[in-house]
Structure formats: C-alpha cells, structure tokens
N, C-alpha and C. Protein backbone atom coordinates (compact mmCIF):
# COMPACT_ATOMS: atom_id res chain seq x y z
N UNK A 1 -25.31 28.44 -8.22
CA UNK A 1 -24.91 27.16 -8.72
C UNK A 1 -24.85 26.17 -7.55
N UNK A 2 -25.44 25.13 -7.21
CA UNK A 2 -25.66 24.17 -6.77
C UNK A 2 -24.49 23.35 -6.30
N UNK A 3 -23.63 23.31 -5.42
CA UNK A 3 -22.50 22.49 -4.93
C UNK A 3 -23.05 21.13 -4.65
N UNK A 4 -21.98 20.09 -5.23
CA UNK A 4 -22.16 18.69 -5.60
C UNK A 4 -21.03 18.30 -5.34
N UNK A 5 -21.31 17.13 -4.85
CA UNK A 5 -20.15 16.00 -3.90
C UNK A 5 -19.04 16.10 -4.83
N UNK A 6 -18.11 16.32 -5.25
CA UNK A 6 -16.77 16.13 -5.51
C UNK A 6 -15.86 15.06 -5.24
N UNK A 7 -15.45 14.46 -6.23
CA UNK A 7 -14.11 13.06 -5.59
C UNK A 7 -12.94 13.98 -5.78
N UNK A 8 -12.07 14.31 -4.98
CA UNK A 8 -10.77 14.92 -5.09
C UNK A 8 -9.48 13.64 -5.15
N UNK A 9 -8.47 14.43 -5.05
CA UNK A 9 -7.23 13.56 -4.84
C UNK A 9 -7.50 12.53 -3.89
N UNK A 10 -7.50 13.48 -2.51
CA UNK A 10 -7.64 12.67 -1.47
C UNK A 10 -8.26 11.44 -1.18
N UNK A 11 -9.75 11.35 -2.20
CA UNK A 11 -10.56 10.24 -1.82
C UNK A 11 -9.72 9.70 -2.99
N UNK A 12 -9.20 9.49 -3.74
CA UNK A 12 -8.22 8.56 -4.70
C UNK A 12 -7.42 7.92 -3.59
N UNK A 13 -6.88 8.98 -2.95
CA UNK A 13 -5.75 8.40 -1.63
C UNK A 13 -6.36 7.53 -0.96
N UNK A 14 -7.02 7.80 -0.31
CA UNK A 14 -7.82 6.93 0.63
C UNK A 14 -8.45 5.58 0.41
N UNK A 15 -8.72 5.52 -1.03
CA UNK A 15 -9.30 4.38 -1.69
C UNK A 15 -8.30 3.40 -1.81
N UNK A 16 -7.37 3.62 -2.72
CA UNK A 16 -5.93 3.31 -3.08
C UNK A 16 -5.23 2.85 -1.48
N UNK A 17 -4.98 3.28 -0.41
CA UNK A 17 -4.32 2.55 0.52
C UNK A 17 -5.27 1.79 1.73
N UNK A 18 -6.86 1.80 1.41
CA UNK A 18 -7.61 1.14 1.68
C UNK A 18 -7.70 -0.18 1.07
N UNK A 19 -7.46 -0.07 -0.37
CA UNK A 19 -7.13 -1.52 -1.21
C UNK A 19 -5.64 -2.14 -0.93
N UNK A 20 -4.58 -1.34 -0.65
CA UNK A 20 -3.38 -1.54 -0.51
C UNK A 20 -3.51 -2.54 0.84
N UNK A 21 -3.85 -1.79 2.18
CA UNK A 21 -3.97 -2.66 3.12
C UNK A 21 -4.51 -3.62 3.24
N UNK A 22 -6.23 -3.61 2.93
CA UNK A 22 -6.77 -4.90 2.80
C UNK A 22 -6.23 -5.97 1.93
N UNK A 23 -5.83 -5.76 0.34
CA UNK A 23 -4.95 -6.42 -0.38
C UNK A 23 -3.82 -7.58 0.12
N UNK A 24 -3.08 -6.27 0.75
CA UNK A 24 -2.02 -7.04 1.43
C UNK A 24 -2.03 -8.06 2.66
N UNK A 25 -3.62 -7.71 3.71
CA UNK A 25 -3.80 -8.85 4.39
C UNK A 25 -4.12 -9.88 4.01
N UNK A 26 -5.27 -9.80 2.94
CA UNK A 26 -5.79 -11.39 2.34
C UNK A 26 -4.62 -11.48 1.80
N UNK A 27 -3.57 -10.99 0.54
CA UNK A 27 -2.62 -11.77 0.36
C UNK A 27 -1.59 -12.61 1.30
N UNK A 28 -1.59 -11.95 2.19
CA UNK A 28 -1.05 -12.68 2.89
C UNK A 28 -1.63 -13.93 3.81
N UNK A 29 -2.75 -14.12 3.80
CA UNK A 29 -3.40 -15.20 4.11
C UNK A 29 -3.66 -16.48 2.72
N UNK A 30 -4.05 -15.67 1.82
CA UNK A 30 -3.98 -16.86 1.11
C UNK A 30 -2.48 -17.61 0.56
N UNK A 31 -1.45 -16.98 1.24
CA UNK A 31 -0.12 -16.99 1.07
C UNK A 31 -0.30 -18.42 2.17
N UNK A 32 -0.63 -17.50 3.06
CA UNK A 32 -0.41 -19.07 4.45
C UNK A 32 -0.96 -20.22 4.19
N UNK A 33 -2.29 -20.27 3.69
CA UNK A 33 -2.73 -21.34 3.43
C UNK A 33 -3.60 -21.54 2.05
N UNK A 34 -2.35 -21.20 1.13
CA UNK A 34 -2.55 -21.71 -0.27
C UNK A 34 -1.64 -22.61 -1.02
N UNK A 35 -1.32 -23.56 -1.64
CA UNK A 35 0.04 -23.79 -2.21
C UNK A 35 0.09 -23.62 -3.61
N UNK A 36 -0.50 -22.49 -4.30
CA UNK A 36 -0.08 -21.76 -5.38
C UNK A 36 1.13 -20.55 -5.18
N UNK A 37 2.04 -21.05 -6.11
CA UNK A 37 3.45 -19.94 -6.09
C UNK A 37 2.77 -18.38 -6.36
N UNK A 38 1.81 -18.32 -6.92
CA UNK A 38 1.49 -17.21 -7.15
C UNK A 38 1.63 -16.37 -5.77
N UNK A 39 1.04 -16.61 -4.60
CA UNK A 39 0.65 -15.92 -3.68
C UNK A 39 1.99 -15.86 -2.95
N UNK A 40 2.64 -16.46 -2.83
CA UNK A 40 4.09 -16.87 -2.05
C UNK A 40 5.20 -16.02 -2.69
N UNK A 41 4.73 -15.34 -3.86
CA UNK A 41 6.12 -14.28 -4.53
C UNK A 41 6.13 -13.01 -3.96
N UNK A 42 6.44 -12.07 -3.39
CA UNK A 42 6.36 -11.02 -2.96
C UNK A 42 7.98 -10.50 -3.03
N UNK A 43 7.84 -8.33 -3.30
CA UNK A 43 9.33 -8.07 -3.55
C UNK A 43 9.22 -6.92 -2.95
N UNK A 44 10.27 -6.34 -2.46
CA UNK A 44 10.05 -5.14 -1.23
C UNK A 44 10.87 -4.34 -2.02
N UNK A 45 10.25 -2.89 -1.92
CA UNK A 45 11.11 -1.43 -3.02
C UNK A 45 10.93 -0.76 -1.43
N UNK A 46 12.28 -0.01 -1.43
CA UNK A 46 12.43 0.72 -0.30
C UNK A 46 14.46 0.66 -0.16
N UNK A 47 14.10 1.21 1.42
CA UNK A 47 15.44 1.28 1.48
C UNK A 47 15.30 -0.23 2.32
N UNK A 48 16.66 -0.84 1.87
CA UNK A 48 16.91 -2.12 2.95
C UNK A 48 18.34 -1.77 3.38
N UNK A 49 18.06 -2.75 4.59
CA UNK A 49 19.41 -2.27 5.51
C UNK A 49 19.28 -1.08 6.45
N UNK A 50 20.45 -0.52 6.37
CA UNK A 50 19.97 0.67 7.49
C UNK A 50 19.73 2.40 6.67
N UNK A 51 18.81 2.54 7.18
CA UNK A 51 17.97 4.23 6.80
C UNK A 51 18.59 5.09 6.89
N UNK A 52 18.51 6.20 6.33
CA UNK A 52 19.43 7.72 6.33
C UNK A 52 19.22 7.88 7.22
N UNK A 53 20.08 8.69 8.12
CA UNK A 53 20.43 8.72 9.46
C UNK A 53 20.62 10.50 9.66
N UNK A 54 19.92 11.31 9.97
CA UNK A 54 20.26 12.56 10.36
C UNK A 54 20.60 12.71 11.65
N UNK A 55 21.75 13.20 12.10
CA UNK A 55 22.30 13.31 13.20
C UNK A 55 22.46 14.91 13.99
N UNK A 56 21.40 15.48 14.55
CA UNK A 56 21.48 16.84 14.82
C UNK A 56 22.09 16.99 16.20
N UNK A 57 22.74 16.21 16.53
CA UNK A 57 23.74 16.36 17.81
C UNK A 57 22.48 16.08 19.30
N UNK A 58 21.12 16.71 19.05
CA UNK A 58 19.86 16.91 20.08
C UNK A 58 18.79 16.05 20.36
N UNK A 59 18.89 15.87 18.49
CA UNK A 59 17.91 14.47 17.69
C UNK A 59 18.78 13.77 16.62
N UNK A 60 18.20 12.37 16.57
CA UNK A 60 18.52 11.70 15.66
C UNK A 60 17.46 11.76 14.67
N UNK A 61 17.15 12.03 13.63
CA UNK A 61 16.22 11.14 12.69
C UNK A 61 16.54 10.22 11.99
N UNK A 62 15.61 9.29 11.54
CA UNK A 62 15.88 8.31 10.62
C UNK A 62 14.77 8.33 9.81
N UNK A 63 15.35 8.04 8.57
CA UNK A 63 14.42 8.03 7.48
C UNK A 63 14.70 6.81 6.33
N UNK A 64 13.62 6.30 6.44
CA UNK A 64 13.19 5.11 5.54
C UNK A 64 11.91 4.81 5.26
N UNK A 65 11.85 4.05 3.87
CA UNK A 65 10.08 3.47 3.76
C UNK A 65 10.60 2.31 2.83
N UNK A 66 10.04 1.57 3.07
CA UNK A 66 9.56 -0.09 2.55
C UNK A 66 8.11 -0.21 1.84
N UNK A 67 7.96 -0.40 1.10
CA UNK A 67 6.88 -1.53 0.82
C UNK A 67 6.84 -2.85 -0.25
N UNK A 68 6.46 -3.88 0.64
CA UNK A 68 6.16 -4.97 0.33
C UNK A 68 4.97 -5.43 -0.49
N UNK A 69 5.05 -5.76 -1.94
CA UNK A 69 3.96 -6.25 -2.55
C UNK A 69 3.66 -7.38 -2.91
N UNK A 70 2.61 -7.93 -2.84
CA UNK A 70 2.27 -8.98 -3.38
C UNK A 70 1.56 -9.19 -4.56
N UNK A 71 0.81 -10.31 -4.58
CA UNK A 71 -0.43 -10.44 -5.49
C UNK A 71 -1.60 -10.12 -5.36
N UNK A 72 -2.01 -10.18 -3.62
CA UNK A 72 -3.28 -9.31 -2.50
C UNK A 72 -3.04 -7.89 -3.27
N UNK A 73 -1.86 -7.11 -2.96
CA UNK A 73 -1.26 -5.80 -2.77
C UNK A 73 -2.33 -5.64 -4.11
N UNK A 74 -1.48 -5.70 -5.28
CA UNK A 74 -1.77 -5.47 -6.95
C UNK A 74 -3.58 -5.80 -6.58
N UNK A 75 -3.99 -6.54 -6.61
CA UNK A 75 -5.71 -6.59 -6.45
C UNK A 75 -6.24 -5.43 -5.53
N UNK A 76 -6.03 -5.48 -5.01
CA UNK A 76 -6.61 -4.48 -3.77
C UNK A 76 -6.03 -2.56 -4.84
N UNK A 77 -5.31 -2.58 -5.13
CA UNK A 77 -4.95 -1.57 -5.91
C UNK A 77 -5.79 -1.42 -6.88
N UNK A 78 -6.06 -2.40 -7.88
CA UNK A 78 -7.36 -2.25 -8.74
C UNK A 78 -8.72 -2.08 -8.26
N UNK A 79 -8.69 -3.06 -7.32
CA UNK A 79 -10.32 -3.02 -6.79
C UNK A 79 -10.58 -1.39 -6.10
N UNK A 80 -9.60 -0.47 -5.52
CA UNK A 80 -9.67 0.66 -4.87
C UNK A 80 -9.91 1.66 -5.93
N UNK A 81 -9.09 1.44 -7.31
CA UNK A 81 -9.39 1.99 -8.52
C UNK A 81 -10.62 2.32 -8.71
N UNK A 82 -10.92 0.95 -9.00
CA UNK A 82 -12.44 0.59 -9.79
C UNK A 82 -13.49 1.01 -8.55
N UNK A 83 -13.40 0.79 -7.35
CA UNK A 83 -14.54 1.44 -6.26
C UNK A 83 -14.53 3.19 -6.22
N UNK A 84 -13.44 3.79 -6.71
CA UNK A 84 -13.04 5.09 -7.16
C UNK A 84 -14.13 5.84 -8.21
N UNK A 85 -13.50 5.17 -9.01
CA UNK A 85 -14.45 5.74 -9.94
C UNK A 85 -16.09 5.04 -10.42
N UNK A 86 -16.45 4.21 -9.35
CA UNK A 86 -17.35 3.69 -9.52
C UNK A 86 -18.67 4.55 -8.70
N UNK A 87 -17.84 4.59 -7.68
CA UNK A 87 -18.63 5.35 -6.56
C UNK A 87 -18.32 7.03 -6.52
C-alpha cells in the first residue's frame, strides 16, 4: 500500500498559530493606522496580575499565559483553517 502525505494534528497546529501570529500583527497595524473601532477592540483571556508562583525553596516557577485577541487574531484563525484544509 502506497504511503501518502498525511495532514495530522500537528499541521492543524502549525497552521492555526501561523494565522494567529500573522493575524495578530496586521491587526495590530491596521489598529495603528485605521480609525475604524473595529480594529481598536481587543480582550486578553489569561491570567492577569501576578502568575502562580511555585516556590521549591532551589527554584521558583511561574506560571502564566495570556492571549490577546483581536479582529487580525479571529481572521488569521480562519484563513489558517481554510489554508488547512485547502492544502
């Protein structure tokens, strides 16, 4: 039987925070120099303030994640979709 290219998880992953990043830069440019409210709304899910704090007497860890979305963000999420299963 003939082995054939496969899309796994991973290339979902990869697509998906390839749109995420790029997303989020143009949004944020057309943020700078647009004056539609659309681009200027953005809302951050994460921890805010200060991060769980593990204290092993040797090491500290800290643990937190943020992310910030926009209107870039949400596009770039579809477009990574749609290049997903397109390609």
């Amino acid at each position: 039987m003939p082995r054939g290219r496969t899309k796994g998880p991973l290339t979902l992953f990869l697509f998906l925070m390839a749109g995420i990043i790029i997303g989020s830069v143009v949004g944020n440019i057309l943020a700078r120099y647009s004056d539609a409210q659309l681009f200027h709304q953005s809302f951050t899910i994460g921890t805010q303030g200060m991060p769980a704090i593990l204290d092993l007497i040797v090491i500290k860890l800290a643990f937190g994640l943020s992310l910030t979305i926009n209107f870039g963000t949400i596009l770039g999420v579809i477009l990574g979709i749609i290049l997903y299963y397109r390609y």
